[in-house]
Structures are given as C-alpha cells and as structure tokens.
Protein backbone atom coordinates (compact mmCIF):
# COMPACT_ATOMS: atom_id res chain seq x y z
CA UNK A 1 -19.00 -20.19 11.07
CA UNK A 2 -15.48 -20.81 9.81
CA UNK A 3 -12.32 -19.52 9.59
CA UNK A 4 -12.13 -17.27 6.80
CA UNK A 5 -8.23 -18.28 6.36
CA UNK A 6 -7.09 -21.89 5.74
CA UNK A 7 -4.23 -23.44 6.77
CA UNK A 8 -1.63 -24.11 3.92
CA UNK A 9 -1.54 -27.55 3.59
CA UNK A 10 -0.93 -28.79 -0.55
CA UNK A 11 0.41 -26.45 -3.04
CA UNK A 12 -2.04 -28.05 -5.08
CA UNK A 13 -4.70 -26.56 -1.91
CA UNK A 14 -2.89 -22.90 -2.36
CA UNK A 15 -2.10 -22.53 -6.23
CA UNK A 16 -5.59 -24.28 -7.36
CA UNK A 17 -8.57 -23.97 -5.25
CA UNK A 18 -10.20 -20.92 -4.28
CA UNK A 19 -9.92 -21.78 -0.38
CA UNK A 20 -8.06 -18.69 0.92
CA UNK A 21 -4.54 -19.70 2.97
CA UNK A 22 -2.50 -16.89 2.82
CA UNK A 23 1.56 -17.18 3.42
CA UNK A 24 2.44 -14.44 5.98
CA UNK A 25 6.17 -13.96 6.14
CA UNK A 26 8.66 -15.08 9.23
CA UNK A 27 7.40 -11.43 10.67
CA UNK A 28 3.79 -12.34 10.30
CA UNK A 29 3.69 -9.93 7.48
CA UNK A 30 2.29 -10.59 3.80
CA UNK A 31 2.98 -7.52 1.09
CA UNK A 32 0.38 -5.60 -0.30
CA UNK A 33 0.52 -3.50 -3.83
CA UNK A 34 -2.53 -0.94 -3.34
CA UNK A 35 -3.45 0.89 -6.26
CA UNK A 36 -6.27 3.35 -7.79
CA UNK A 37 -9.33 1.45 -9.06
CA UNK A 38 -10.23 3.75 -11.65
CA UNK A 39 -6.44 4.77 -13.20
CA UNK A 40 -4.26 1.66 -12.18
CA UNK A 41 -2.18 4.32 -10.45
CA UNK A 42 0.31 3.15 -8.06
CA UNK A 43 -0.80 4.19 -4.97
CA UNK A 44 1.80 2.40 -2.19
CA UNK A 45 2.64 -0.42 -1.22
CA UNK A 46 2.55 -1.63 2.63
CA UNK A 47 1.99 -4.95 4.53
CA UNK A 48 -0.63 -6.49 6.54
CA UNK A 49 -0.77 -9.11 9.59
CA UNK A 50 -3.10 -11.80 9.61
CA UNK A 51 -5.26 -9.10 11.83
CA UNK A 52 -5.02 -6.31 9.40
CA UNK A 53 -5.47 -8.79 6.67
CA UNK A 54 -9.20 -10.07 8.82
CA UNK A 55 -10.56 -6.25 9.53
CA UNK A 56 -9.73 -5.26 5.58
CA UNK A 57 -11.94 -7.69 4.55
CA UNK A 58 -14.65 -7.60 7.05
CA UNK A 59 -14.61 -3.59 6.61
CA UNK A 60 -13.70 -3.60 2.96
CA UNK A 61 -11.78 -0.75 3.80
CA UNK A 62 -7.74 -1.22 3.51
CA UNK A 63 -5.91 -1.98 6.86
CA UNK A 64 -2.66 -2.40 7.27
CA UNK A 65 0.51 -2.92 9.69
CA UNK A 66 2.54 -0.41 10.34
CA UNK A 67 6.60 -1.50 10.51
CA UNK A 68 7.94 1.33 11.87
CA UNK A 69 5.38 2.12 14.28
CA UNK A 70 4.28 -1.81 14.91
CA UNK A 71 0.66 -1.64 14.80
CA UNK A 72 -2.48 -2.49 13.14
CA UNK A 73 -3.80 1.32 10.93
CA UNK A 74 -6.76 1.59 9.10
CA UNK A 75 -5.57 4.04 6.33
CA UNK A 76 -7.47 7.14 6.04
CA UNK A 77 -8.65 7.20 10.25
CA UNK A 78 -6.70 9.98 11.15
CA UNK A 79 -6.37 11.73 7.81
CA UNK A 80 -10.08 10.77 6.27
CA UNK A 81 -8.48 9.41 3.47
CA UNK A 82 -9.82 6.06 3.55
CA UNK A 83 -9.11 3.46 1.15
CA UNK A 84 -12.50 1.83 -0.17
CA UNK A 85 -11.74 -1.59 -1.47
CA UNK A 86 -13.16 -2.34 -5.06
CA UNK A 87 -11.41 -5.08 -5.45
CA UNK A 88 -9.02 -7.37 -3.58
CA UNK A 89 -6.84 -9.87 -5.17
CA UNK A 90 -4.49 -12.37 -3.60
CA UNK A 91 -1.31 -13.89 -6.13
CA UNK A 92 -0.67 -17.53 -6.94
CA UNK A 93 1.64 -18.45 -4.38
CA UNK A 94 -0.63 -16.69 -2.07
CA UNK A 95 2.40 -14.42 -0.43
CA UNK A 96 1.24 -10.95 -1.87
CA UNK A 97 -2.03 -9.06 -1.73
CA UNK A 98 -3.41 -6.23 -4.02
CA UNK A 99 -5.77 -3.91 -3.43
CA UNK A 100 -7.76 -1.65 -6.10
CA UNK A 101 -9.20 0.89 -3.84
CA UNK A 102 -11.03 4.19 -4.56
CA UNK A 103 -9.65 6.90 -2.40
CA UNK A 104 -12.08 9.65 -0.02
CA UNK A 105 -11.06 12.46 0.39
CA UNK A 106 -8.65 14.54 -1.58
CA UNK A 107 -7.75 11.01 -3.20
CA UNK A 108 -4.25 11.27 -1.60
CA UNK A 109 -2.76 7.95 -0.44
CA UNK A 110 0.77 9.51 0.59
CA UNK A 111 1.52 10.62 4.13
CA UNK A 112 3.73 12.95 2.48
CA UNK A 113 0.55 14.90 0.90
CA UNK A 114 0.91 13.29 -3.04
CA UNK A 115 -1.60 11.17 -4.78
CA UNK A 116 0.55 8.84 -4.43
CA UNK A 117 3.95 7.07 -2.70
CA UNK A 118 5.10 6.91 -5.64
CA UNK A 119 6.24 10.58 -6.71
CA UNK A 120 9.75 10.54 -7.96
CA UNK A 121 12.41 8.29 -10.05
CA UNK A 122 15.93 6.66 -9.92
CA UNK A 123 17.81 7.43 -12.44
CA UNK A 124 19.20 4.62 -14.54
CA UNK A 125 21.21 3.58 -17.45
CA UNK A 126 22.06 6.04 -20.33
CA UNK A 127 18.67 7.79 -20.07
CA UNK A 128 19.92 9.20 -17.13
CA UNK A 129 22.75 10.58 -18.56
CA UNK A 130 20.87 12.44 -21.02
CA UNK A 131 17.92 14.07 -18.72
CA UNK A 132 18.82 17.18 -17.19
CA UNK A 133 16.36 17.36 -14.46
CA UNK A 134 18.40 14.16 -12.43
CA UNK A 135 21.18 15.01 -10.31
CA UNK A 136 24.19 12.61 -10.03
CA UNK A 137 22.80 10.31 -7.54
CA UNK A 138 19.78 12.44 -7.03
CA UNK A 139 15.79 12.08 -7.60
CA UNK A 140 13.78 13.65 -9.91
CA UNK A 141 10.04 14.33 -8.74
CA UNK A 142 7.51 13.08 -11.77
CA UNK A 143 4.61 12.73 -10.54
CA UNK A 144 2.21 14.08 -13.38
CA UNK A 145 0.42 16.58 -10.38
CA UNK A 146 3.24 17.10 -8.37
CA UNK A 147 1.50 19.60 -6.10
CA UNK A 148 0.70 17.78 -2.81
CA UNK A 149 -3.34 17.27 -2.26
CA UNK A 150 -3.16 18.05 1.20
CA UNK A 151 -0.82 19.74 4.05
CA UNK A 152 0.59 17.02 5.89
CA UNK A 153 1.10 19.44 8.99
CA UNK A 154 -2.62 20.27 9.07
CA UNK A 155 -3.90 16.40 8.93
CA UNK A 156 -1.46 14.80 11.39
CA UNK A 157 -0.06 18.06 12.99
CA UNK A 158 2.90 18.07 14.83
CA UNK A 159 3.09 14.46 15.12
CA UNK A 160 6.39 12.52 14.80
CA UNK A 161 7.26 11.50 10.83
CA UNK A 162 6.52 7.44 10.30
CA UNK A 163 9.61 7.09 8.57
CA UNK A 164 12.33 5.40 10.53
CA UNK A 165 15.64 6.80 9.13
C-alpha cells in the first residue's frame, strides 16, 4: 500500500495533480478552517500534524494538534462532540486544510460552550464609533444564539482551561 502523503517535489506536482503532498509548517503544523457542513458557519479554526492530519482521514472524524497542550485530540472524545467530516478540502499551495464537518452532540464546537469559536467582534473603523454595544477597546458578543449549548464545567469538569494566557 502507499503512502497516503507525497513528498513535495514540483509546484507543478502540488498546484496541479491530485497527488496529496501537504506543506506542514517549520512546527510540523498545517492550519485548518473547520466549519458547519450544512450553514457554512465558522466553527474554529486549529492545526494538525502530519499524525492528526493521517487519523482525520482514516477516521473521517476531525483530529487535531493541540498547541498549548502539545498533543494529538480527536475533537469531541472527551466532550462527545465529535466532528463528522463531510467534506475535506486541501488549498492550492497545499499549506491549509478545511474541514466541513457535521457536529454530534449539542452541535457545539467551542470549548467555551458556543456553537462556535467564533462568538464575538472587534470593533473597527467608523462603524464602531457608531454601535453602542462596543466598548472602547472592548468586544461585543454576536453570535446569533449567544446562549452557550453546553456547561463547560459539566463536560470537562474541573480541568485546567486550554488557553495559554
């Protein structure tokens, strides 16, 4: 059987042919933009080693690496919020990965408990100005259903935050 990833060798090879030779970064890390097959909803965005990269596809199931924590996760173990893959697409250069993934669960893809990573905006330009609901170098939550989908506390308990500060 062979290797399901190819070594880079023309651009011709990466940009053209449908042989898969994905460009991992100097970490061994290659982006990936994850979002909601049926809505086109930004879920998150997270990164996966060449490992991570292997089990998604052999599971169909989104893995990923972990940066602050430095391993391999397949999303949804702990929480039962598993990604399903629908479809998987890989960009020209080959250097970025998206996923459109259906969601078990309560459909939340957050670790902070929303739909999505995605919950709240910068404010920018003379919008901001005008909108009441930013605060000078603050964050306004916009989410459309900005009640969380599930208690963080009661899926990963006591456990420490995965957010390096």
């Amino acid at each position: 059987m062979t290797d399901i990833l190819g070594k880079r060798l023309t651009v011709e090879q990466v940009e053209e042919s449908n042989e898969l030779a994905p460009k991992f970064d100097e970490h061994g890390l290659i982006p990936v933009v994850t979002t909601e097959y049926h809505s086109g909803l930004l879920l998150m965005q997270g990164y996966m080693n060449e490992e991570a990269l292997r089990k998604s596809i052999e599971l169909g199931e989104a893995v990923y690496f972990s940066r602050s924590r430095q391993v391999v996760w397949h999303k949804g173990a702990t929480s039962g919020l598993v990604q399903k893959i629908k479809e998987f697409y890989i960009d020209d250069d080959q250097d970025c990965v998206w996923l459109r993934v259906e969601v078990t669960g309560s459909g939340a893809s957050c670790h902070v408990g929303y739909k999505s990573c995605f919950y709240r905006t910068i404010p920018f330009g003379d919008d901001a100005k005008k909108d009441e609901n930013f605060t000078e170098n603050g964050l306004k939550l916009t989410y459309t259903e900005p009640e969380k989908t599930f208690d963080p506390k009661e899926i990963y308990g006591d456990a420490p935050n995965p957010t390096k500060l």
